[in-house]
Protein backbone atom coordinates (compact mmCIF):
# COMPACT_ATOMS: atom_id res chain seq x y z
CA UNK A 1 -1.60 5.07 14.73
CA UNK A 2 -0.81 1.93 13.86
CA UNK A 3 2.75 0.74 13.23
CA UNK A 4 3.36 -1.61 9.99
CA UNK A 5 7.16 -3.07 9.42
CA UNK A 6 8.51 -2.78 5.94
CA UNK A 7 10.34 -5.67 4.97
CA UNK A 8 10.69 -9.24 3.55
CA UNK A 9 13.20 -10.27 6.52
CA UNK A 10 11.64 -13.31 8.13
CA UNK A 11 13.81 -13.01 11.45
CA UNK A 12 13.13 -9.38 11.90
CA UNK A 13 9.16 -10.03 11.29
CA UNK A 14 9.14 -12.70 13.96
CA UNK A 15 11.06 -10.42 16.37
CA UNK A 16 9.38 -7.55 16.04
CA UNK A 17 5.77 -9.50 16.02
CA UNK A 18 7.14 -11.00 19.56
CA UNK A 19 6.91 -7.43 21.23
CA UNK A 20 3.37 -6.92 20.60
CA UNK A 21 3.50 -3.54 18.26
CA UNK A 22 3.41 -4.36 14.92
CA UNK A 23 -0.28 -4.42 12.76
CA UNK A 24 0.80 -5.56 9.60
CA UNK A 25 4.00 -5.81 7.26
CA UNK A 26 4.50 -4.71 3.69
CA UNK A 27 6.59 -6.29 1.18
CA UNK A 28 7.67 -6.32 -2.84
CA UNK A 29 9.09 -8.69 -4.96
CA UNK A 30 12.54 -6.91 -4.30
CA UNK A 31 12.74 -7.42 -1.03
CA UNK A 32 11.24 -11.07 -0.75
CA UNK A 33 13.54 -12.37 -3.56
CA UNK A 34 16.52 -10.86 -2.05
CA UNK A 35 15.61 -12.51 1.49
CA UNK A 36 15.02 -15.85 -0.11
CA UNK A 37 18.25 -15.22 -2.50
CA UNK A 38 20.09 -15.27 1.07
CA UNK A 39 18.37 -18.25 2.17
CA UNK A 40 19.42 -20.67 -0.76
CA UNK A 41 22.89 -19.45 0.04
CA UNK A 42 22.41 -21.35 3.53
CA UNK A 43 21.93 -24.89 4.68
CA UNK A 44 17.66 -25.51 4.58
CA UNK A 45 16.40 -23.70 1.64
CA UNK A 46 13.81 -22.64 1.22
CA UNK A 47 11.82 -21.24 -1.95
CA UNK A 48 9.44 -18.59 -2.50
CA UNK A 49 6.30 -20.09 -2.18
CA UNK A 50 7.33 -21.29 1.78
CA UNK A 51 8.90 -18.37 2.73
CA UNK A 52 5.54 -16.15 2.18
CA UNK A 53 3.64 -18.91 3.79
CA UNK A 54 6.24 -17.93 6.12
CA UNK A 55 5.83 -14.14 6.54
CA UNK A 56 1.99 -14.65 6.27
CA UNK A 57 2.22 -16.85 10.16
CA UNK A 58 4.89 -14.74 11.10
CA UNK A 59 2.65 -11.39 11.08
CA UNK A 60 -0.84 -13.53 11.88
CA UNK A 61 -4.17 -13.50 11.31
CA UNK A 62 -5.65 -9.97 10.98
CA UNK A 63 -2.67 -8.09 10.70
CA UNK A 64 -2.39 -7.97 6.82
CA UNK A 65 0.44 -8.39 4.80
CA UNK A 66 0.78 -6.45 1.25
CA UNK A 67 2.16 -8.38 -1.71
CA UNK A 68 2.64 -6.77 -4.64
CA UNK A 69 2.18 -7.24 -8.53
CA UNK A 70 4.57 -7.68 -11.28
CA UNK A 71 2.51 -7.23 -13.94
CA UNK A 72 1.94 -3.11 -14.96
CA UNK A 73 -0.74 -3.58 -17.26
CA UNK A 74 -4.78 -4.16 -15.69
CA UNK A 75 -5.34 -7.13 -16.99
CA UNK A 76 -2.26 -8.53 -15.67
CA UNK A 77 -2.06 -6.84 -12.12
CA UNK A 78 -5.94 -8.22 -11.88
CA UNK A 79 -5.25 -12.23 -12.65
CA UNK A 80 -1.72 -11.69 -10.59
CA UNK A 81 -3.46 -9.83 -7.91
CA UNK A 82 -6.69 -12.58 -7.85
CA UNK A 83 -3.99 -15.53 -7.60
CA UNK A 84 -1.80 -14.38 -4.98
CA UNK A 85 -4.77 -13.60 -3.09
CA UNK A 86 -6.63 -17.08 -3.59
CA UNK A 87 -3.07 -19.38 -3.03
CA UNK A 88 -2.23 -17.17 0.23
CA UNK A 89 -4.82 -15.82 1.75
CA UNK A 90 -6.19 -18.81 2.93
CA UNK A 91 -3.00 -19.53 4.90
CA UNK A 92 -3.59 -16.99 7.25
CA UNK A 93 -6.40 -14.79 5.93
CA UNK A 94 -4.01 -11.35 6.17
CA UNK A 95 -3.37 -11.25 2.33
CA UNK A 96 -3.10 -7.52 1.00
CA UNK A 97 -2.43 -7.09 -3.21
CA UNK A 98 0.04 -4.28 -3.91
CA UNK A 99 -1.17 -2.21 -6.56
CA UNK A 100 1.11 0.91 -8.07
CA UNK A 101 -1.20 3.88 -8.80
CA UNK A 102 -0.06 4.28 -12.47
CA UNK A 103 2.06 2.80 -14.55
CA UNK A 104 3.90 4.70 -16.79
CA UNK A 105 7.50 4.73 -16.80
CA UNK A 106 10.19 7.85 -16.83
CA UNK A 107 9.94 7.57 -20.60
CA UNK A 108 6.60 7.88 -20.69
CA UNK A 109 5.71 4.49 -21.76
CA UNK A 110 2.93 2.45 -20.35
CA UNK A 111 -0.54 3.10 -19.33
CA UNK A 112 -2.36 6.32 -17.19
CA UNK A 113 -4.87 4.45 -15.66
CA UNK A 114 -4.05 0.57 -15.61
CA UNK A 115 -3.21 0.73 -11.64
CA UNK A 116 -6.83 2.55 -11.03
CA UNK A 117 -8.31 -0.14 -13.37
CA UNK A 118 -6.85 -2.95 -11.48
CA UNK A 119 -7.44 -1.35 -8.21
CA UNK A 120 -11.35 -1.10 -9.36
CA UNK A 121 -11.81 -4.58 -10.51
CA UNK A 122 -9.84 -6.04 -7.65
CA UNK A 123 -12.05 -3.84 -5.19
CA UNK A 124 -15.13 -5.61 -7.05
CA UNK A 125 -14.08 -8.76 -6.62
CA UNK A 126 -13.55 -8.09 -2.70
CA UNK A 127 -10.29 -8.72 -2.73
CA UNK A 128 -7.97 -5.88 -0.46
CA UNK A 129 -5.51 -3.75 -2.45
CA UNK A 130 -2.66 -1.15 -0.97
CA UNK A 131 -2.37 1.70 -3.77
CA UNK A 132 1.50 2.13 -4.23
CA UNK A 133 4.14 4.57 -5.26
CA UNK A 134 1.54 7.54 -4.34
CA UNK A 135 3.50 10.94 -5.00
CA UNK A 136 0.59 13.55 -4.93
CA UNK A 137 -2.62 14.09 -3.06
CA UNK A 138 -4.54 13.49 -6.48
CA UNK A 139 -2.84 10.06 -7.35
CA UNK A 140 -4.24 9.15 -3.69
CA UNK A 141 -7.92 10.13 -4.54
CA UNK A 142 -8.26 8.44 -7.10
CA UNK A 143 -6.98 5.42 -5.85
CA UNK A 144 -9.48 5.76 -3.05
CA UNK A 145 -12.37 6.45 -5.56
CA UNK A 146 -11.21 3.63 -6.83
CA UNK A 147 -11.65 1.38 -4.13
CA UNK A 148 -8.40 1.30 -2.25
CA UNK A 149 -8.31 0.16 1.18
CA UNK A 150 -4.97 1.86 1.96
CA UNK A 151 -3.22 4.80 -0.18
CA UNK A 152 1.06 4.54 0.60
CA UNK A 153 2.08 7.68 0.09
CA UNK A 154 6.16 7.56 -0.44
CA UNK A 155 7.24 10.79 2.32
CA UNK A 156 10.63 10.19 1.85
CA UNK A 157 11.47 9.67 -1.55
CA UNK A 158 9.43 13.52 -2.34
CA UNK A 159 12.02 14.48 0.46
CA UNK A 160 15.03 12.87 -1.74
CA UNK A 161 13.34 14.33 -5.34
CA UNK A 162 13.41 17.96 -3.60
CA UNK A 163 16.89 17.45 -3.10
CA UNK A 164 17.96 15.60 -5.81
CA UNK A 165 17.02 18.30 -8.23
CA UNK A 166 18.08 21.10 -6.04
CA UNK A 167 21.28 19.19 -5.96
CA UNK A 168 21.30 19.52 -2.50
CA UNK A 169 23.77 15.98 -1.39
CA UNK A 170 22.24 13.63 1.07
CA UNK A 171 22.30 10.56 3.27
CA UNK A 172 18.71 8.95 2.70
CA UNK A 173 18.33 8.84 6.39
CA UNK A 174 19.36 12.50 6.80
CA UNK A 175 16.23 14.50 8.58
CA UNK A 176 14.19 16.50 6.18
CA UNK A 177 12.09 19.90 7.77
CA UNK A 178 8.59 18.90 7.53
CA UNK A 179 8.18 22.87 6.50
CA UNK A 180 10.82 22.62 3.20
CA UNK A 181 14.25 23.91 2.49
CA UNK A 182 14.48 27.37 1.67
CA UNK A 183 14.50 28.21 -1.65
CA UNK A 184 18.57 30.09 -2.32
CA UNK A 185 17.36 31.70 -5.13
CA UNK A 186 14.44 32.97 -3.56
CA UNK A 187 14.98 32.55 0.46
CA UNK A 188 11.58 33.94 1.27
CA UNK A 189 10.30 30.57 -0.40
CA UNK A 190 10.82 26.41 -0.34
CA UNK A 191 12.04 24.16 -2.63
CA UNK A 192 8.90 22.17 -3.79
CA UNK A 193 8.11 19.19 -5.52
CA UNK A 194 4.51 19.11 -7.71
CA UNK A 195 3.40 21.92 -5.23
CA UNK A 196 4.79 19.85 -1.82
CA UNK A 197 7.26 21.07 0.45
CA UNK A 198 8.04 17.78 2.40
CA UNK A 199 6.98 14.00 2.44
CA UNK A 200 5.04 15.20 5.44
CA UNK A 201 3.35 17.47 3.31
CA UNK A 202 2.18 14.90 1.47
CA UNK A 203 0.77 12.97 4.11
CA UNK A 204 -1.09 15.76 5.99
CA UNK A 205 -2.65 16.60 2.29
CA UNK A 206 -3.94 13.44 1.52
CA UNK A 207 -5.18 13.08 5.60
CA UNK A 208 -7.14 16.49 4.65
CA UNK A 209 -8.59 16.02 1.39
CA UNK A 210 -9.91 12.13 2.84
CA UNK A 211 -11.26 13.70 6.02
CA UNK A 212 -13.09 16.56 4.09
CA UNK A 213 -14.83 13.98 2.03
CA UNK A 214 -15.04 11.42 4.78
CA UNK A 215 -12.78 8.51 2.68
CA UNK A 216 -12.45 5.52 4.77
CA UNK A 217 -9.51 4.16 2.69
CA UNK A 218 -6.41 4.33 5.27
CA UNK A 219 -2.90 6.17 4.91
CA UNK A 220 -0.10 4.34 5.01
CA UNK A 221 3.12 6.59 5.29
CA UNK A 222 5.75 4.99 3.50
CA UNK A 223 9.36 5.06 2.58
CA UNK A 224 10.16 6.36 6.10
CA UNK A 225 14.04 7.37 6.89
CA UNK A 226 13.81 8.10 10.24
CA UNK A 227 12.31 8.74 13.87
CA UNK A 228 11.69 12.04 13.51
CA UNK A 229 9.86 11.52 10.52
CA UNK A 230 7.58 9.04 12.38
CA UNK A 231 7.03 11.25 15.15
CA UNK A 232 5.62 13.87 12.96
CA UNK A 233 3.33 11.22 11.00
CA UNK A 234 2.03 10.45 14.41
CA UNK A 235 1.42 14.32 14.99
CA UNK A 236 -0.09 14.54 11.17
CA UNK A 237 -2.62 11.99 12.32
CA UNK A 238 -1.60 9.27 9.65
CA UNK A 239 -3.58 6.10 10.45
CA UNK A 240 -0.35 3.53 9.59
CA UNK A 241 3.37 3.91 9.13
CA UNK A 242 5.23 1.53 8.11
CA UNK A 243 8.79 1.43 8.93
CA UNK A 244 12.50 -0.58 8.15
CA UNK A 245 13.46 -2.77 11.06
CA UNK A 246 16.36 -0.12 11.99
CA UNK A 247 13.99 2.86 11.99
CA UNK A 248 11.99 1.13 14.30
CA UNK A 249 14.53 -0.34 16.97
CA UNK A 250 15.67 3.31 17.03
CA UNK A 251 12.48 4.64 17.72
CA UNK A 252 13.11 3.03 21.79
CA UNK A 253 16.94 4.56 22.26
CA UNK A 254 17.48 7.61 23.71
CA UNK A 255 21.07 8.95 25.31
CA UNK A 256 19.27 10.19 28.46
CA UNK A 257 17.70 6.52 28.88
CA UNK A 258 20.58 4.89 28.64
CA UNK A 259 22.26 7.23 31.02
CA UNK A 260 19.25 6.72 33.45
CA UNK A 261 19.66 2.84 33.35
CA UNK A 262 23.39 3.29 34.08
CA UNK A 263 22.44 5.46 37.66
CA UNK A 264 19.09 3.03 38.39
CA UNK A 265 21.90 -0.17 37.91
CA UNK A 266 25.08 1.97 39.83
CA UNK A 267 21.78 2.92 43.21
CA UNK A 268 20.81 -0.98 43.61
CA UNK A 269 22.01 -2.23 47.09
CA UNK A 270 21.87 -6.01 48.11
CA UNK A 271 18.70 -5.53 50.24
CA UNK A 272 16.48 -4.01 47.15
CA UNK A 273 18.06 -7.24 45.39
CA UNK A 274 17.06 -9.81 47.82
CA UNK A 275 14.09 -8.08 48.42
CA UNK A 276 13.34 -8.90 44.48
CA UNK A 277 14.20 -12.57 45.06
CA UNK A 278 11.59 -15.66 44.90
CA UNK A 279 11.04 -16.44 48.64
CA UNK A 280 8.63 -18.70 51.22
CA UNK A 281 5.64 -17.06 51.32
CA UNK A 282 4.79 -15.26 54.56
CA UNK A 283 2.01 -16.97 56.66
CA UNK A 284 -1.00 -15.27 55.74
CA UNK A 285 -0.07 -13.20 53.49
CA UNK A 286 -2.76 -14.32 50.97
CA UNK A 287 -5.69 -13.19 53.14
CA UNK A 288 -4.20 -9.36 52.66
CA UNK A 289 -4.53 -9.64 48.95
């Protein structure tokens, strides 16, 4: 499984880069304007155009980097989608276009299949696209028949809609069972969400239906909240996740490791300690090498 970082935050990227985990990074234009928003608030600003030149070195070569449409009509996502790709891509060659699946809005305005168009012609014209704001095994298919190199399925926001409209209150990173809440008004069923149980859910449904049919377009498990939730994307067999910086520095704590390093520290004696110091080589000790 590969491990993607979610975020626009240029000092977070180049840390996390610098441990030798990350694949790729995804980003929107949220995220990127509010981390250059910050910037011009600081001495040596920087505007937009540097500071995804920025994130594209940061990540490097081969591990790509989705950046995402404004536009929600085809047309529009194609000749925004073809231009961020031609300025950027050259810069480090890791340019991904962000695509969202469809278009229509909570008012039902705006177009069914603009996203799958754009997703088509961008596919035609070679040019990578991640297939956002996926919310059902179908939306995923077709953005794969479409020509989708990766489908980002959003786990945790079905996990906040099932509780949302249960009215169940929640902390975004609270866990979610990957097997559903029980239903109250029926507690030998869940609480489901277009047929799904959890984000996991989801995931493992889209992982099935692409396997079945041998789809090469990759998952991407998005909108993670928290460990657990990765480890069980990691036991679903998702090929990417892509995490916030904080979900992922908490993925290397643990209570019994810090309590180990605190006895390993309290046992070192003086002689282990020298014993770890630089010294004169011993005569000969090369030719026992």
């Amino acid at each position: 499984m590969k491990i993607f970082l979610d975020t626009a935050h240029l000092d977070h990227i180049r840390e996390a880069v610098s441990w030798g985990i990350i694949s790729g990074v995804t980003t929107n234009p949220s995220l990127i304007k509010k981390e250059v928003e910050s910037l011009r608030a600081s001495p040596g600003e920087m505007d937009m155009e540097s500071y995804i030149k920025n994130i594209l070195a940061a990540v490097g070569r081969m591990c790509p980097v989705s950046l995402e449409v404004a536009a929600l009509d085809a047309d529009g996502m194609v000749e925004q989608g073809m231009l961020l790709y031609e300025k950027y891509n050259q810069f480090a060659g890791n340019v991904v276009i962000k695509i969202p699946v469809c278009t229509i809005n909570s008012k039902g305005e705006g177009g069914f299949y603009e996203g799958i168009l754009a997703i088509n012609r961008l596919d035609e014209e070679r040019i990578p696209v991640n297939a956002t704001l996926i919310f059902s095994p179908e939306q995923a298919l077709l953005a794969a028949k479409a020509g989708a190199d990766y489908v980002s399925p959003f786990a945790g926001r079905v996990d906040d809609r099932i509780r949302r409209v249960a009215g169940i209150p929640f902390e975004k990173s609270d866990y979610f069972p990957q097997e559903g809440i029980p239903d109250g008004s029926n507690p030998s069923s869940v609480l489901r969400d277009n047929g799904l149980v959890s984000g996991i859910d989801l995931v493992e449904q889209i992982l099935d239906i692409f396997m079945q049919y041998k789809i090469e377009s990759e998952v991407i498990a998005a909108s993670i909240r928290n460990t657990i939730q990765v480890r069980e994307m990691a036991r679903a067999g998702v090929h990417i996740v892509t995490l916030p910086f904080n979900v992922l520095t908490a993925m290397i704590t643990h209570p019994g490791t810090a309590e180990g390093i605190d006895g390993f520290t309290a046992d070192l004696v003086p002689e282990y300690l020298d014993a770890l110091k630089k010294g004169p080589e011993a005569p000969g000790v090369r030719d026992h090498v």
